[in-house]
N, C-alpha and C. Protein backbone atom coordinates (compact mmCIF):
# COMPACT_ATOMS: atom_id res chain seq x y z
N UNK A 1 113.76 128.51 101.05
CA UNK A 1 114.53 127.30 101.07
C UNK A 1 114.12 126.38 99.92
N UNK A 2 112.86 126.18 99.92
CA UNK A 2 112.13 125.61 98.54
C UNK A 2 113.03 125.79 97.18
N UNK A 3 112.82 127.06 97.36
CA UNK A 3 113.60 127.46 95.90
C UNK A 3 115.07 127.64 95.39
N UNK A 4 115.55 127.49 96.70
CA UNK A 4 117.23 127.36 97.02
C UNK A 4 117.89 125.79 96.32
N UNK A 5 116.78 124.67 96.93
CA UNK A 5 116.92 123.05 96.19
C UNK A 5 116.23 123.07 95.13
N UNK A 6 115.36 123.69 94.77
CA UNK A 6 115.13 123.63 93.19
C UNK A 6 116.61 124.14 92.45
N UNK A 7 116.94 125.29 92.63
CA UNK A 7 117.96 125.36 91.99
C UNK A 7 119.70 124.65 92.21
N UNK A 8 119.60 123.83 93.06
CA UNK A 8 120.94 123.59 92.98
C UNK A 8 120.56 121.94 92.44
N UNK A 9 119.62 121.70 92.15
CA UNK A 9 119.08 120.34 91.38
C UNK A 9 118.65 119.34 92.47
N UNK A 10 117.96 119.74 94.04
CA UNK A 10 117.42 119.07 94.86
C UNK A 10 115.88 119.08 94.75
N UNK A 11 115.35 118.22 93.36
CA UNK A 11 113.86 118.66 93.42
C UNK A 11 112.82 118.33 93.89
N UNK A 12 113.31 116.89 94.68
CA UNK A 12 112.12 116.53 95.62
C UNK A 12 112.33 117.52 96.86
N UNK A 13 113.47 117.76 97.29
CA UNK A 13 113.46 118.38 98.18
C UNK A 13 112.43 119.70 98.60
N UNK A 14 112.84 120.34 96.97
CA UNK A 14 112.28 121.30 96.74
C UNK A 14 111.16 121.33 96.98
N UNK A 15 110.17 120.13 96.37
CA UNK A 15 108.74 120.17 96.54
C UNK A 15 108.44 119.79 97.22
N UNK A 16 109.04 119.09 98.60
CA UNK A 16 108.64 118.87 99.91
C UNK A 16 108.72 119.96 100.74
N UNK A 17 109.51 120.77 100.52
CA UNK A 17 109.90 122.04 101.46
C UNK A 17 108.63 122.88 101.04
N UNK A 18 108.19 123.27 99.63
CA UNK A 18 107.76 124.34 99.43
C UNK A 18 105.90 123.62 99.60
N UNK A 19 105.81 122.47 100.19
CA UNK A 19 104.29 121.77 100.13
C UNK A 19 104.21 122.02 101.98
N UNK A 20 105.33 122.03 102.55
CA UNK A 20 105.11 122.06 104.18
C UNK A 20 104.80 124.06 104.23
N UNK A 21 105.50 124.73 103.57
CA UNK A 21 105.17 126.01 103.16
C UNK A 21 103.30 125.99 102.49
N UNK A 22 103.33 125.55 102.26
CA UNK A 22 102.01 125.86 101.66
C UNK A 22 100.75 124.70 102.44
N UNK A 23 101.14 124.56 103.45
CA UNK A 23 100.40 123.76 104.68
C UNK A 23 100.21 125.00 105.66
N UNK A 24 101.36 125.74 105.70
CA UNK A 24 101.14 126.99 106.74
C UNK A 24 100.31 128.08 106.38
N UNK A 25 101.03 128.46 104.81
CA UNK A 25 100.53 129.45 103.49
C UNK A 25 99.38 129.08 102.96
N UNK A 26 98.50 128.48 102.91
CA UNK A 26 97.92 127.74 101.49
C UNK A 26 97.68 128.85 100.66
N UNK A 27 97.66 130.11 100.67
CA UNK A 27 97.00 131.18 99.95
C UNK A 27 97.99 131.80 99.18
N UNK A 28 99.47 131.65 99.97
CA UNK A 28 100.79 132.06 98.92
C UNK A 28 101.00 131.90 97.64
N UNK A 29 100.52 132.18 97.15
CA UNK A 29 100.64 132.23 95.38
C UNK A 29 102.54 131.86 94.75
N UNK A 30 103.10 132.58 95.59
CA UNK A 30 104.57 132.47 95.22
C UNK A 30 104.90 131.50 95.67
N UNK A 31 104.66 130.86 96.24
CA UNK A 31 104.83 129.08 97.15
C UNK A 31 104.22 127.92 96.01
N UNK A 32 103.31 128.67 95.62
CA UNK A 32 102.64 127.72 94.48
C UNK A 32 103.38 128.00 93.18
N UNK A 33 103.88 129.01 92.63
CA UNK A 33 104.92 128.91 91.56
C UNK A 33 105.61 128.38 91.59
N UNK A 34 106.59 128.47 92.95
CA UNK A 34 108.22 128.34 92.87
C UNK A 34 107.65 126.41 92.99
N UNK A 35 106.29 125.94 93.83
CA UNK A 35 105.93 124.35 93.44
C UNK A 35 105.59 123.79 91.90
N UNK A 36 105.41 124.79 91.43
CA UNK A 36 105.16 124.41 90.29
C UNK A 36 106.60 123.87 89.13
N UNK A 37 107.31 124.95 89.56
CA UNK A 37 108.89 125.19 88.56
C UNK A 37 109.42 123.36 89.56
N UNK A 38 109.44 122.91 90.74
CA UNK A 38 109.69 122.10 91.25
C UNK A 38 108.97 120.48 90.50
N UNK A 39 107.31 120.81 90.40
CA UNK A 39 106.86 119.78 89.66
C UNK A 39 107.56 119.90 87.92
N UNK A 40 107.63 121.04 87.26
CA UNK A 40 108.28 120.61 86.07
C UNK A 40 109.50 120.11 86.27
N UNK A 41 110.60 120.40 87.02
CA UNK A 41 111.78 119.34 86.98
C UNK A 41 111.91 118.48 87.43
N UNK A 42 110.89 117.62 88.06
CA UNK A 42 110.47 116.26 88.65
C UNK A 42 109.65 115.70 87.30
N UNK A 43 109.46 116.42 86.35
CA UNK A 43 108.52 115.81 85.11
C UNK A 43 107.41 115.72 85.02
N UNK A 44 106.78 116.48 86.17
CA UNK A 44 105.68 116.37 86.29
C UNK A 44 104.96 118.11 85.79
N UNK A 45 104.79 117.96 84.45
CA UNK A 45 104.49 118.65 83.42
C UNK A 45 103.35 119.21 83.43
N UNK A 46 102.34 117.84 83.87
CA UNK A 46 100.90 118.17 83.96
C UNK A 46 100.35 119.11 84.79
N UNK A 47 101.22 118.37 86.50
CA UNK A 47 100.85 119.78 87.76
C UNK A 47 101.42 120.63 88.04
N UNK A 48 102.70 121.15 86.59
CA UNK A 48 103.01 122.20 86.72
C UNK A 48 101.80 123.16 85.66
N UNK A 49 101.78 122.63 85.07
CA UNK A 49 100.82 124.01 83.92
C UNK A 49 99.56 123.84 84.73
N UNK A 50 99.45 122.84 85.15
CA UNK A 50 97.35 122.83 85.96
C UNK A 50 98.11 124.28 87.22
N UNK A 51 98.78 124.06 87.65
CA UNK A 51 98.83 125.11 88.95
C UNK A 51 99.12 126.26 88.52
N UNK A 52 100.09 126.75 87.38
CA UNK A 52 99.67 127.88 86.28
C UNK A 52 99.02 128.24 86.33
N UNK A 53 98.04 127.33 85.51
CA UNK A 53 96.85 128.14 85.02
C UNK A 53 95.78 128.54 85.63
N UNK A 54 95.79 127.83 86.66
CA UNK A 54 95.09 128.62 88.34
C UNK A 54 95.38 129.49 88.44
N UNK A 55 96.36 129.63 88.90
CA UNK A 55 97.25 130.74 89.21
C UNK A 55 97.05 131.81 87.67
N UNK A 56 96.97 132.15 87.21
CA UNK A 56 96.94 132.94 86.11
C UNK A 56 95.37 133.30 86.13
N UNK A 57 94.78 132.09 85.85
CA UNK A 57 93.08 132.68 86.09
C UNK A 57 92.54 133.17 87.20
N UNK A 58 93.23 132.91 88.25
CA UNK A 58 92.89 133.48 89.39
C UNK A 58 93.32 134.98 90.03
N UNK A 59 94.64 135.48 89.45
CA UNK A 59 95.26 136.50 89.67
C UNK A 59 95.40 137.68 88.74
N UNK A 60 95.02 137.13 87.86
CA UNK A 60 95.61 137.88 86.41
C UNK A 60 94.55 139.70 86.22
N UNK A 61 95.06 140.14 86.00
CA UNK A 61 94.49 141.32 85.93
C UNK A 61 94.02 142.25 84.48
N UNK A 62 94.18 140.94 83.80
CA UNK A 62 94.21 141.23 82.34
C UNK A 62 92.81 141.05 81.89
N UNK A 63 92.34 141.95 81.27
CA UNK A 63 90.99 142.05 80.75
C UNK A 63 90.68 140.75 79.60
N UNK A 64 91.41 140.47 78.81
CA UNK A 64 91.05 139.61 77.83
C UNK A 64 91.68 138.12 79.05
N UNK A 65 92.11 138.38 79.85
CA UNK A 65 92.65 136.26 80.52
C UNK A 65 91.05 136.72 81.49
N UNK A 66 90.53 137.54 82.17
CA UNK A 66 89.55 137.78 82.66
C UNK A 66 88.78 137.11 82.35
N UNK A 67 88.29 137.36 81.13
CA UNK A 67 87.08 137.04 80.13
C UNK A 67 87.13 135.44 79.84
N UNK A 68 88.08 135.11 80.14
CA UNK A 68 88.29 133.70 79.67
C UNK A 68 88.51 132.88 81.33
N UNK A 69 88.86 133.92 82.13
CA UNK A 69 88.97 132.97 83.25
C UNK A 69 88.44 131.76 83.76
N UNK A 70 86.87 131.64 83.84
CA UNK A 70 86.48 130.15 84.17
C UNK A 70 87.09 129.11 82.97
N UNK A 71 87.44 129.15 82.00
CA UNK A 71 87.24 128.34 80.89
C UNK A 71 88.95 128.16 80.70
N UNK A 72 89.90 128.80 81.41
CA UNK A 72 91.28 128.30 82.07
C UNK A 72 91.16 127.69 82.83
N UNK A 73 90.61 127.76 83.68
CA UNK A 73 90.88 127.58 84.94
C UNK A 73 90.11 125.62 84.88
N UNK A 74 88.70 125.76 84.16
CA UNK A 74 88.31 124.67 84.13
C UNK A 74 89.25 123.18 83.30
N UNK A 75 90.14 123.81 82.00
CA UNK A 75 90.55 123.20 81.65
C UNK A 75 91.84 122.72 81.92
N UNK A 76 92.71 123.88 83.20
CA UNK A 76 93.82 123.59 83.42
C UNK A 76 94.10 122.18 84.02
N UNK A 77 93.57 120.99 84.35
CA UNK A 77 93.83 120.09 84.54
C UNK A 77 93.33 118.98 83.53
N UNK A 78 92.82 119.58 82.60
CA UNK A 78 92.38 118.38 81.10
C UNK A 78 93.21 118.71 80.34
N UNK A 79 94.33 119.01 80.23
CA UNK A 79 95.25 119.56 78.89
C UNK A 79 95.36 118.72 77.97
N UNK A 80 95.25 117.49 78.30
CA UNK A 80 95.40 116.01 77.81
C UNK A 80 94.14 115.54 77.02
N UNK A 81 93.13 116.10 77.32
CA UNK A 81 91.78 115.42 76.73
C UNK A 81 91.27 116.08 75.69
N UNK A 82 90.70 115.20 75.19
CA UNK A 82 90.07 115.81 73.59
C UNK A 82 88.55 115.66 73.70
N UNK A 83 87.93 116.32 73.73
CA UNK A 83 86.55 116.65 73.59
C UNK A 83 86.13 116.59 72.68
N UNK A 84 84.82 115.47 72.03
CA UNK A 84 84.70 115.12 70.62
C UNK A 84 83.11 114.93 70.93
């Protein structure tokens, strides 16, 4: 249902539906995408790529995102900051 109001352009909806889903789920990974595609068309840019890139460092099966995993995963919510 989540992803039914994301696409017909209901996007709070969307991300209210798919956050009561992931109150039941919390571990659903696909609940957390289809929230994510919901936070980018609400504009919210930031907690869509931070939940990405969780999601990517956490799942990914790729030898080289592996290797890098903590160091995604740590930065997926600083995308914004500059380290000097």
């Amino acid at each position: 249902m989540g992803s039914t109001y994301r696409t017909i352009g209901e996007y709070e909806k969307s991300r209210q539906t798919l956050e009561s889903g992931l109150a039941k789920f919390p571990e659903d990974k696909a609940l957390l995408v289809f929230r994510a595609m919901a936070f980018y068309n609400l504009g919210q840019h930031d907690l869509a790529m931070e939940s990405l890139l969780k999601i990517i460092a956490e799942t990914s099966k790729d030898r080289d995102i592996q290797s890098y995993a903590k160091a995604i995963e740590f930065y997926s919510d600083k995308l914004d900051k500059v380290f000097t």
